[in-house]
C-alpha atoms as a PDB file:
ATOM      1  CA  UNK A   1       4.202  -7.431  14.084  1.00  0.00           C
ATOM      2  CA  UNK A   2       2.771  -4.366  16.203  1.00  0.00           C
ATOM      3  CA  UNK A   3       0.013  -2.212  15.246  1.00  0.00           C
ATOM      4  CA  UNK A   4      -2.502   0.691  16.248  1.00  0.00           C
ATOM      5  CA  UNK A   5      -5.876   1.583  15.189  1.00  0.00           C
ATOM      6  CA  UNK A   6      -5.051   4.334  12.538  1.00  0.00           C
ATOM      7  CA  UNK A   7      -2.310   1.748  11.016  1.00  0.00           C
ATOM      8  CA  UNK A   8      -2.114   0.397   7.423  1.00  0.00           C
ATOM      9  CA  UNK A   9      -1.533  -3.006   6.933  1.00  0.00           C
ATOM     10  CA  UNK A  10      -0.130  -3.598   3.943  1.00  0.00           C
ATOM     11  CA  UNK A  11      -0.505  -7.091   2.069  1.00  0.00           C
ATOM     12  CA  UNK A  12       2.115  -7.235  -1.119  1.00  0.00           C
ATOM     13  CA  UNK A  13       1.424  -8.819  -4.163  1.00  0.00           C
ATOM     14  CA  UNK A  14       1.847 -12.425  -4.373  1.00  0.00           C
ATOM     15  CA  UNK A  15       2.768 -12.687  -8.149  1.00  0.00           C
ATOM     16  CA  UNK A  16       4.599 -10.624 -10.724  1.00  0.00           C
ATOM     17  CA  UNK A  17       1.284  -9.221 -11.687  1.00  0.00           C
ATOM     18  CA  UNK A  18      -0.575  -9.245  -8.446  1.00  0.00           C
ATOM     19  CA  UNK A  19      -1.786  -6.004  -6.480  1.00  0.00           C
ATOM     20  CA  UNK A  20      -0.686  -4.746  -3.322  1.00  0.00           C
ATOM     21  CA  UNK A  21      -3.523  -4.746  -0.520  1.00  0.00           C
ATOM     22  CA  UNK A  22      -4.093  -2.148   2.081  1.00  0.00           C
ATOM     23  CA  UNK A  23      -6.085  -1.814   4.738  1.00  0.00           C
ATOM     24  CA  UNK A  24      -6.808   0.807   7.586  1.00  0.00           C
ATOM     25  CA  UNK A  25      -6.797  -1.098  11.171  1.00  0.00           C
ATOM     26  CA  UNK A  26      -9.708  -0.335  12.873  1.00  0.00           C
ATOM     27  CA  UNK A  27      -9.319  -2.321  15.934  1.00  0.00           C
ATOM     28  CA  UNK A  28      -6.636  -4.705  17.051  1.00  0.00           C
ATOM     29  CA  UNK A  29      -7.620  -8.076  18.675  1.00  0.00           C
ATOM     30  CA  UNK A  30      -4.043  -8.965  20.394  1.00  0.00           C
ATOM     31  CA  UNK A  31      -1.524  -8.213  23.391  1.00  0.00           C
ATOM     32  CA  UNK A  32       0.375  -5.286  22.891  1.00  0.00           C
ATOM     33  CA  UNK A  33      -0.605  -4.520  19.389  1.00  0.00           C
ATOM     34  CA  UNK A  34      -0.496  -7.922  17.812  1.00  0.00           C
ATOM     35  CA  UNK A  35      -2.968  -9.588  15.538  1.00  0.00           C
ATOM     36  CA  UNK A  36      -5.423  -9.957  14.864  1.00  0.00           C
ATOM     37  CA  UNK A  37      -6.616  -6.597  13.145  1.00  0.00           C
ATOM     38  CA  UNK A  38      -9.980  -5.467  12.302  1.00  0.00           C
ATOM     39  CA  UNK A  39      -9.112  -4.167   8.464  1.00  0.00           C
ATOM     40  CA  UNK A  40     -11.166  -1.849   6.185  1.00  0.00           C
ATOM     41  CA  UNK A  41      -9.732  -3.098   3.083  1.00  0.00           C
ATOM     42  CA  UNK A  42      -9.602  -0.161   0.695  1.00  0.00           C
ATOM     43  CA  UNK A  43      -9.940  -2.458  -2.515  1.00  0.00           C
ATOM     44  CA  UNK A  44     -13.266  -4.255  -1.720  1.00  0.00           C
ATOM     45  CA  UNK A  45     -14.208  -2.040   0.849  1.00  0.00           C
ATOM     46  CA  UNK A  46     -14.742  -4.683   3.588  1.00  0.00           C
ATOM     47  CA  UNK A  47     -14.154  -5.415   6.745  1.00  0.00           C
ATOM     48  CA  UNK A  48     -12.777  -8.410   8.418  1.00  0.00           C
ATOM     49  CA  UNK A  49     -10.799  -9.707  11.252  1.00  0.00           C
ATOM     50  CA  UNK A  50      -7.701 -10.510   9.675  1.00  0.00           C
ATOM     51  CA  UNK A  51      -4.556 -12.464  11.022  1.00  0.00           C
ATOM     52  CA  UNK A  52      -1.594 -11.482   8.735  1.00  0.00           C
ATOM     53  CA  UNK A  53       0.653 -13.763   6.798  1.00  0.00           C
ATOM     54  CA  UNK A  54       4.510 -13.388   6.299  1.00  0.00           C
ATOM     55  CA  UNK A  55       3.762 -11.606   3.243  1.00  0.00           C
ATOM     56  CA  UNK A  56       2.313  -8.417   5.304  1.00  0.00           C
ATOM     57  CA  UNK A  57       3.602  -5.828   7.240  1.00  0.00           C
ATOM     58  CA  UNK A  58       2.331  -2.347   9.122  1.00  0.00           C
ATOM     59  CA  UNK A  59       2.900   1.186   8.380  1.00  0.00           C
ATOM     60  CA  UNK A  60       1.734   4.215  10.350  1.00  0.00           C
ATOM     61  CA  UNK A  61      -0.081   6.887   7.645  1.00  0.00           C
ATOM     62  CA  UNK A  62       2.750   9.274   7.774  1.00  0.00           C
ATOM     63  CA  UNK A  63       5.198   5.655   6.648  1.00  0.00           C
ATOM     64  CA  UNK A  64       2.524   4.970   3.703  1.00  0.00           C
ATOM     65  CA  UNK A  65       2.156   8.299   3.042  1.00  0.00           C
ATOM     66  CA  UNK A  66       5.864   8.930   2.273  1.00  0.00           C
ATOM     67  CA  UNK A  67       5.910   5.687   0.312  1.00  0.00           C
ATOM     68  CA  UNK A  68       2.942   6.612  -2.001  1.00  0.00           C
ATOM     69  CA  UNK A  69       4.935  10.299  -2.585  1.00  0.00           C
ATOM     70  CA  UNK A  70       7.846   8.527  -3.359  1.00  0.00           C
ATOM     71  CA  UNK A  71       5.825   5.980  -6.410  1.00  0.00           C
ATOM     72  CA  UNK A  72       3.821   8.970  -7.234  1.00  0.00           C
ATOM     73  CA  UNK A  73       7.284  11.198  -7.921  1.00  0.00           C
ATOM     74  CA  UNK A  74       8.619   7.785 -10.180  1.00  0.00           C
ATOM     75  CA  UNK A  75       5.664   7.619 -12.184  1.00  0.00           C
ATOM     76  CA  UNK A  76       5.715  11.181 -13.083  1.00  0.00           C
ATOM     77  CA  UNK A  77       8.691  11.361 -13.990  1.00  0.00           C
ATOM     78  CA  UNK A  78       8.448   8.392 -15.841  1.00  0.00           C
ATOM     79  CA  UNK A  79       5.595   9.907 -17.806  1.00  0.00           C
ATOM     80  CA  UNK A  80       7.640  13.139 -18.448  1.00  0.00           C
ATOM     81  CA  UNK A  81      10.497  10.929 -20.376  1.00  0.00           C
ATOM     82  CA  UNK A  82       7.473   9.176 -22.160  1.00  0.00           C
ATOM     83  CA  UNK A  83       6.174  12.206 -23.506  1.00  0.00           C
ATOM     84  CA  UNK A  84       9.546  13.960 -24.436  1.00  0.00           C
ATOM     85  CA  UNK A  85      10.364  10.591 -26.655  1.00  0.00           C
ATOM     86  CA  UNK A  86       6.958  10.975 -28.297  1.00  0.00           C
ATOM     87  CA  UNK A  87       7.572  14.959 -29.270  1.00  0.00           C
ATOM     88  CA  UNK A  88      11.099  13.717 -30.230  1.00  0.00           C
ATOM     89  CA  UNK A  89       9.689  11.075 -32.768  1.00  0.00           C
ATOM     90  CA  UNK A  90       7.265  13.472 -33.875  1.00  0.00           C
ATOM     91  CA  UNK A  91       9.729  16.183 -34.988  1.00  0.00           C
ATOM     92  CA  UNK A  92      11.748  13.641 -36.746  1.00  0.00           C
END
């Protein structure tokens, strides 16, 4: 794993129901961008010096960016077939 200040590290959920964790690397600690990172984690708003586990992995802000577009574009549409089956079983 390889990072820069300005990275996201990105923690995934752990369980079915469990929330994703991210983090903005402030500093990094290793050789050649390994760990460990100094994370802001955006959930708790903290800051620690954090040595990633298997279940982890990095993305530049453009990568997380693109990601969260992609989600965001699912959910709405999602939402639009939601709301065009509700109108449908109201007019029925």
């Amino acid at each position: 794993m390889r990072a820069k200040p300005g990275d996201w590290l990105v923690v995934e959920a752990r369980t079915i129901d469990g929330d994703v964790r991210r983090g903005l690397i402030e500093e990094v600690h290793g050789a050649d961008g390994a760990p460990p990172y100094f994370v802001h984690w955006v959930d708790t708003g903290h800051r620690a010096l954090t040595f990633p586990g298997p279940d982890s992995h990095v993305l530049s802000a453009a990568e997380l960016r693109a990601q969260e577009e992609v989600a965001a574009s699912r959910f709405s549409s999602v939402q639009r077939r939601s709301e065009r089956a509700a109108k449908e079983i109201r007019s029925s």
